[in-house]
C-alpha atoms as a PDB file:
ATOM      1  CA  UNK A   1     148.006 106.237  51.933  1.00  0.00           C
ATOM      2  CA  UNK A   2     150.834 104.726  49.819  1.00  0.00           C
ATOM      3  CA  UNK A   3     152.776 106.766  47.543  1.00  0.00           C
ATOM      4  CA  UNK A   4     151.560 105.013  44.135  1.00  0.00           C
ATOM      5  CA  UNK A   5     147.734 106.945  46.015  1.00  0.00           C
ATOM      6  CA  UNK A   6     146.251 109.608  45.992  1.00  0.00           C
ATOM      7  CA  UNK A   7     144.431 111.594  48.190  1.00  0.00           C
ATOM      8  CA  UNK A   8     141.055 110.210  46.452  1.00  0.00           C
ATOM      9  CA  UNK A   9     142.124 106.579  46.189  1.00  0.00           C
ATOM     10  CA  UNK A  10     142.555 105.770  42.961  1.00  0.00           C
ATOM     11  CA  UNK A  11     145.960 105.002  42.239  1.00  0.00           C
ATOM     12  CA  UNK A  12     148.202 107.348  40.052  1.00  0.00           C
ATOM     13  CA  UNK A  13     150.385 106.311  36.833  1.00  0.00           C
ATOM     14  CA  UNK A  14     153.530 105.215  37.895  1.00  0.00           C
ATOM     15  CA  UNK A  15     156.252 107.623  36.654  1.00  0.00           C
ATOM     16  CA  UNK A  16     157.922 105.946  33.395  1.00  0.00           C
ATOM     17  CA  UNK A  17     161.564 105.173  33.352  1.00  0.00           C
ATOM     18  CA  UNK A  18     163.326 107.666  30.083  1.00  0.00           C
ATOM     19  CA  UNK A  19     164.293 105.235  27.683  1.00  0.00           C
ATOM     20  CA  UNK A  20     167.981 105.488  26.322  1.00  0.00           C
ATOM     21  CA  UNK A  21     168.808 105.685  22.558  1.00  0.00           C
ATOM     22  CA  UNK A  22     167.630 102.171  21.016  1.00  0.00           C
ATOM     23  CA  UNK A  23     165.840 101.645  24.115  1.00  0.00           C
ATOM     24  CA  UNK A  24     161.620 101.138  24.479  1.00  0.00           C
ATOM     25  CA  UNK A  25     159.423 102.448  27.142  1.00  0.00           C
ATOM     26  CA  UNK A  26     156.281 100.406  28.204  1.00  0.00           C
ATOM     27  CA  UNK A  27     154.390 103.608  28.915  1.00  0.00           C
ATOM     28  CA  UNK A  28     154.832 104.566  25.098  1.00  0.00           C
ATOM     29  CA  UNK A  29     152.699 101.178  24.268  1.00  0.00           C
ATOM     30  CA  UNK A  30     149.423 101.346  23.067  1.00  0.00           C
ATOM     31  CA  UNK A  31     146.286 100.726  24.678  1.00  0.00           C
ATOM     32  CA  UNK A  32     144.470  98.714  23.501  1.00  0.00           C
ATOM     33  CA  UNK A  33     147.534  96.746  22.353  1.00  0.00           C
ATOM     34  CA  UNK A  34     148.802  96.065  19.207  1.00  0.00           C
ATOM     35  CA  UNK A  35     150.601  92.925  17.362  1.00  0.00           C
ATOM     36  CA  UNK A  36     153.679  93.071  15.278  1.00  0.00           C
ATOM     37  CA  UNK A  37     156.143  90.761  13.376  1.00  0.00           C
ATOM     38  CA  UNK A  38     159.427  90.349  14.503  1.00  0.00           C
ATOM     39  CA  UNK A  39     162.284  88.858  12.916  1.00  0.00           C
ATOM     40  CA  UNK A  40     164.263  88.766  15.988  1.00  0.00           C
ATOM     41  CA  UNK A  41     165.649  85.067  17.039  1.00  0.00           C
ATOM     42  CA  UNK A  42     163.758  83.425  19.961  1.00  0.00           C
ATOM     43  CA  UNK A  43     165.236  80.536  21.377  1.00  0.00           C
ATOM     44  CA  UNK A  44     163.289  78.831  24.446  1.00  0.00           C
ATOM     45  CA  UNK A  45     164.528  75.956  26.664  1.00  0.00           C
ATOM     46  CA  UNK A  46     163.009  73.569  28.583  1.00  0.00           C
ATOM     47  CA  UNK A  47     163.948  70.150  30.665  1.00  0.00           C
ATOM     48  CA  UNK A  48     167.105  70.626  29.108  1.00  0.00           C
ATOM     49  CA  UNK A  49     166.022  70.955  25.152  1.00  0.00           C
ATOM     50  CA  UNK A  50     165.317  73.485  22.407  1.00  0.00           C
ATOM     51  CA  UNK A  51     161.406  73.733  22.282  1.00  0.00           C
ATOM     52  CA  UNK A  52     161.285  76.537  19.502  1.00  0.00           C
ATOM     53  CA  UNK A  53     164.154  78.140  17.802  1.00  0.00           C
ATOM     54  CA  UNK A  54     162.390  80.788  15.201  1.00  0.00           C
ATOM     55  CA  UNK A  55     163.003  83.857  13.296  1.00  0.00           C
ATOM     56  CA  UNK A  56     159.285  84.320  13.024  1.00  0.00           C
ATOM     57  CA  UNK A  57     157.635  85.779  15.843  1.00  0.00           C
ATOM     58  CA  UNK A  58     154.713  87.910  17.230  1.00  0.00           C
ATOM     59  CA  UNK A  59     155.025  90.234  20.049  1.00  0.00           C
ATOM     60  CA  UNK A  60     152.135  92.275  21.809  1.00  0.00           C
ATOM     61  CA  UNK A  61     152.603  95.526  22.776  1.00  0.00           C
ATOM     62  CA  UNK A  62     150.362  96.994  25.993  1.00  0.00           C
ATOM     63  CA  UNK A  63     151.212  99.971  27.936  1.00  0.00           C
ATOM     64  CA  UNK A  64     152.655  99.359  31.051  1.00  0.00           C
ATOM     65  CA  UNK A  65     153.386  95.599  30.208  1.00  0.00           C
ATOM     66  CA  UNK A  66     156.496  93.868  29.016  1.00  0.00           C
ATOM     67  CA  UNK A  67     156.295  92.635  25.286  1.00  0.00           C
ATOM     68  CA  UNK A  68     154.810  89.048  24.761  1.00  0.00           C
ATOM     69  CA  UNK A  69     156.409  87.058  22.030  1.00  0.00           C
ATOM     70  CA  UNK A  70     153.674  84.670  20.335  1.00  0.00           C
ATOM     71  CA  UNK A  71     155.956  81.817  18.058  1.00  0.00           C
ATOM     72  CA  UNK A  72     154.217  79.585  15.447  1.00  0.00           C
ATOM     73  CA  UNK A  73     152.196  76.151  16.597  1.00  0.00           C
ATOM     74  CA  UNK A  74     154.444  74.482  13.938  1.00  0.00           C
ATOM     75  CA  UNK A  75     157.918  75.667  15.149  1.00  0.00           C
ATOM     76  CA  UNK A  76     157.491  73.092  18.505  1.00  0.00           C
ATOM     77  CA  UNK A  77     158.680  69.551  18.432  1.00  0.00           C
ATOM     78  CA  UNK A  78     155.646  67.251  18.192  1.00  0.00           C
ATOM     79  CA  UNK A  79     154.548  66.541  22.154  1.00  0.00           C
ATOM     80  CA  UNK A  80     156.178  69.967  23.463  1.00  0.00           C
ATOM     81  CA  UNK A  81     152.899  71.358  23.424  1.00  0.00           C
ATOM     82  CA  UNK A  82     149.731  69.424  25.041  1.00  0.00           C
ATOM     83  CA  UNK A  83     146.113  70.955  25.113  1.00  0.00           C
ATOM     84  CA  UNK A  84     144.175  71.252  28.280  1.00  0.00           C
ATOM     85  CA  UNK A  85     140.598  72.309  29.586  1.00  0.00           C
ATOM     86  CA  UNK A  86     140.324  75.839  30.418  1.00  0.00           C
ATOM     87  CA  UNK A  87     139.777  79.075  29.040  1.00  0.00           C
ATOM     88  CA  UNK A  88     140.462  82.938  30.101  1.00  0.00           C
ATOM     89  CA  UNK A  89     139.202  86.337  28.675  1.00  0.00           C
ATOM     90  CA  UNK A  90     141.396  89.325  27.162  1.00  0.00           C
ATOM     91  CA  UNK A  91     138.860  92.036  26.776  1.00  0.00           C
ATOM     92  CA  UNK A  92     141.322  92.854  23.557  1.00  0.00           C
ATOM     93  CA  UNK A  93     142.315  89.528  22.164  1.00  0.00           C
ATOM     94  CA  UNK A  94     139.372  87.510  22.920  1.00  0.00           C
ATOM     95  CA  UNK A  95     139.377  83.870  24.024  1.00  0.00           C
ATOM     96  CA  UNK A  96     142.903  82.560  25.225  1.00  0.00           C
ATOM     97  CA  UNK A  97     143.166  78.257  24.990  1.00  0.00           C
ATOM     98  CA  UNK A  98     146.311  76.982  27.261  1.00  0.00           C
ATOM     99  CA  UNK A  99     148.864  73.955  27.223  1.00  0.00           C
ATOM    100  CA  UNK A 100     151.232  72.139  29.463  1.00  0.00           C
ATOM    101  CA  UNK A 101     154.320  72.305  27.578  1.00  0.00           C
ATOM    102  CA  UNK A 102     156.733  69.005  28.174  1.00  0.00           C
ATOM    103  CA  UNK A 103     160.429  68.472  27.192  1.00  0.00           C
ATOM    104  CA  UNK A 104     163.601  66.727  28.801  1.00  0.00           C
ATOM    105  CA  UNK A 105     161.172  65.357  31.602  1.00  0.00           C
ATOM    106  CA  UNK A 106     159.869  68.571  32.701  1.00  0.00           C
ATOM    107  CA  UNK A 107     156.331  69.413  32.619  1.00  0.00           C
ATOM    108  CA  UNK A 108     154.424  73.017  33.410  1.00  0.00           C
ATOM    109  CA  UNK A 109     151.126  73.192  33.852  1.00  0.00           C
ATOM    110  CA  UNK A 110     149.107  76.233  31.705  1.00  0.00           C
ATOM    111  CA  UNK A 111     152.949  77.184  30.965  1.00  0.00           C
ATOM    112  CA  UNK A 112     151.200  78.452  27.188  1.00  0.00           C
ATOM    113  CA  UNK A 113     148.216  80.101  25.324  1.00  0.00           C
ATOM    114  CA  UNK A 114     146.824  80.840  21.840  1.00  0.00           C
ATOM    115  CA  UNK A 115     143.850  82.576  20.932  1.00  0.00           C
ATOM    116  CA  UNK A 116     142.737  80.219  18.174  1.00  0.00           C
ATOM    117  CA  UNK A 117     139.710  82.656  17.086  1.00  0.00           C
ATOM    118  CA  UNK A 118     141.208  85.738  18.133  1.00  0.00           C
ATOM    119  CA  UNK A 119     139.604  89.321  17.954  1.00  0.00           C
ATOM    120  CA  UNK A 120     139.780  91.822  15.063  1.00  0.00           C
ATOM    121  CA  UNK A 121     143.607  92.849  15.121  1.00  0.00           C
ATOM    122  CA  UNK A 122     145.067  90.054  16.549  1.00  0.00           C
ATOM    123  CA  UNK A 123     144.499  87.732  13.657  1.00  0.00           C
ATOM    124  CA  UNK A 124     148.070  86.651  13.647  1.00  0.00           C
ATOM    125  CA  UNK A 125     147.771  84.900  17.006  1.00  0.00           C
ATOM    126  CA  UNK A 126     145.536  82.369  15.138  1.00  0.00           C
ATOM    127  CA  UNK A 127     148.263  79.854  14.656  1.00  0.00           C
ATOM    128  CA  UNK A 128     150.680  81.003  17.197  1.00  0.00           C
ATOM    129  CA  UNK A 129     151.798  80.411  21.222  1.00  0.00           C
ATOM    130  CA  UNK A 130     153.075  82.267  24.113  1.00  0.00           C
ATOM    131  CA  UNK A 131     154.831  80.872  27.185  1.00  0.00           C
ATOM    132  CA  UNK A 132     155.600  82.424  30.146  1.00  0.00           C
ATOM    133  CA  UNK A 133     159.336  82.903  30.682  1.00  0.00           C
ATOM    134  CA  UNK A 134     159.304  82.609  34.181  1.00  0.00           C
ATOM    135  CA  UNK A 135     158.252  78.895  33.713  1.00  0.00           C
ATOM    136  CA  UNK A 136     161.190  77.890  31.336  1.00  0.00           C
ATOM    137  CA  UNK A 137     165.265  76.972  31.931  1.00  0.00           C
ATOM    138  CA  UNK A 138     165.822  80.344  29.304  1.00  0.00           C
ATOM    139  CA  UNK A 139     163.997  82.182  26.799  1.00  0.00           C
ATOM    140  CA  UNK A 140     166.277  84.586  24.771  1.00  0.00           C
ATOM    141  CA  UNK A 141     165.851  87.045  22.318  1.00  0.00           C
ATOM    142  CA  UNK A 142     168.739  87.351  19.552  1.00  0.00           C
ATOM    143  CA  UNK A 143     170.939  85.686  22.443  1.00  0.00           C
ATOM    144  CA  UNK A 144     169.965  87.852  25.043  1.00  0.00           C
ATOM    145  CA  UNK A 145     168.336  86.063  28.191  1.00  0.00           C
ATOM    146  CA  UNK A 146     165.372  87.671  29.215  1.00  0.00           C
ATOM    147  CA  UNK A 147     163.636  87.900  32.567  1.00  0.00           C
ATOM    148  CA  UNK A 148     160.027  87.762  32.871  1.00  0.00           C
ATOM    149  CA  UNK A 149     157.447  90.119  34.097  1.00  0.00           C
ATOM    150  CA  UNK A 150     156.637  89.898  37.937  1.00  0.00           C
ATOM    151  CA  UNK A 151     152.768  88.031  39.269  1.00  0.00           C
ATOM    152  CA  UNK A 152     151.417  84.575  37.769  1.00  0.00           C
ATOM    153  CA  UNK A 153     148.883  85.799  35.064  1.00  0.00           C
ATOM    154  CA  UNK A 154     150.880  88.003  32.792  1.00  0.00           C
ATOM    155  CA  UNK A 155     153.666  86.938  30.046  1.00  0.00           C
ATOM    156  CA  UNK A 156     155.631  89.852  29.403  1.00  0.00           C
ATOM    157  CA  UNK A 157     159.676  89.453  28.336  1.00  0.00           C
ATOM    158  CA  UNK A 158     162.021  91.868  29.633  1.00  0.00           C
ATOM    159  CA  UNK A 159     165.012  92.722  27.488  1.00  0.00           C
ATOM    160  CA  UNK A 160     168.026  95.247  28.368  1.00  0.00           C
ATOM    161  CA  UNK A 161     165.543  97.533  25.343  1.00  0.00           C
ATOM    162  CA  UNK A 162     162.144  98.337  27.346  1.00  0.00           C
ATOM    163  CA  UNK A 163     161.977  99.752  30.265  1.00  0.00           C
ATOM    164  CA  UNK A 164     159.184 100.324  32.776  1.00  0.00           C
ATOM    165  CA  UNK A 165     157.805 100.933  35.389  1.00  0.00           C
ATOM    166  CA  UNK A 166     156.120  96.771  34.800  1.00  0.00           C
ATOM    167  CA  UNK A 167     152.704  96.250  35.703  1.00  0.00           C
ATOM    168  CA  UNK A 168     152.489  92.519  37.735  1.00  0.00           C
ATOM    169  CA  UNK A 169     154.683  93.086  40.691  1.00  0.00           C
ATOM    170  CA  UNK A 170     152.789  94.052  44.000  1.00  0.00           C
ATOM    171  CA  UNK A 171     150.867  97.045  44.103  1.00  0.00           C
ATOM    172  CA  UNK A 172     150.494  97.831  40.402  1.00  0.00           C
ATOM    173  CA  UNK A 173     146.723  96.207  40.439  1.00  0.00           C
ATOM    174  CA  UNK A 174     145.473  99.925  39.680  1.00  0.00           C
ATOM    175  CA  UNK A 175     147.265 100.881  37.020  1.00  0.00           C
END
């Protein structure tokens, strides 16, 4: 039995981190998740270039999950962001559509998503993209570099305001 187990098998909440003045817990996020505007500045890098500088972001809150920052189609460089086949299903925001994103020579596969007919609530996706950090030279929010939520299907950015327990890494499956 492993210690995120109990005796009955199903696996137990992980015990949240306290959050320090200014800081954000994950485990205070909703669920289902919610969508807010930020005014924050979001800088991402790839091959070498600027592929969206904005003020005007989205970010997704879900408990246990990292904060996913959703930028506007129109703030990337024509060709940074090239449609491919493919869908995948959020039970919460509905259909998600994916790109390769390409700059400075660099290309990565899936490396963004919209949900171009999202669900009721997440309206504000409509027009609007998410890229994994993990997959980028930087992504930073108001000049802080972020790291990027652990596994290869989830999106979250870590900043030095939310703490965890993150779901993604190994043995977090169950929560």
């Amino acid at each position: 039995m492993t210690d995120k187990q109990s005796s009955s098998g199903f696996f137990r909440r992980p015990k949240p981190i306290k959050p320090d003045a200014g800081q954000e817990s994950v485990w205070d996020y909703p669920r289902p998740p919610r969508a807010e505007s930020r005014s924050e500045r979001v800088v991402v890098r790839l091959g070498g270039q600027v592929i969206v500088d904005t003020t005007d972001a989205v970010r997704v809150l879900e408990t246990s999950h990292p904060p996913v920052y959703y930028m506007p189609l129109d703030a990337f460089p024509a060709g940074v962001l090239d449609p491919v086949h493919g869908t995948s299903f959020c039970e919460f925001k509905g259909e998600a559509h994916y790109f390769n994103v390409l700059a400075g020579g660099v290309r990565v596969p899936r490396g963004g998503w919209t949900y171009p007919e999202p669900s009721r609530g997440f309206e504000a996706l409509s027009t609007r993209v998410a890229l994994y950090p993990g997959y980028m030279d930087s992504c930073e929010v108001n000049g802080e570099q972020v790291t990027f939520q652990a596994g290869d299907f989830y999106g979250g950015w870590i900043t030095k305001n939310v703490v965890g327990p993150f779901k993604g890494g190994p043995g977090t499956a169950g929560w």
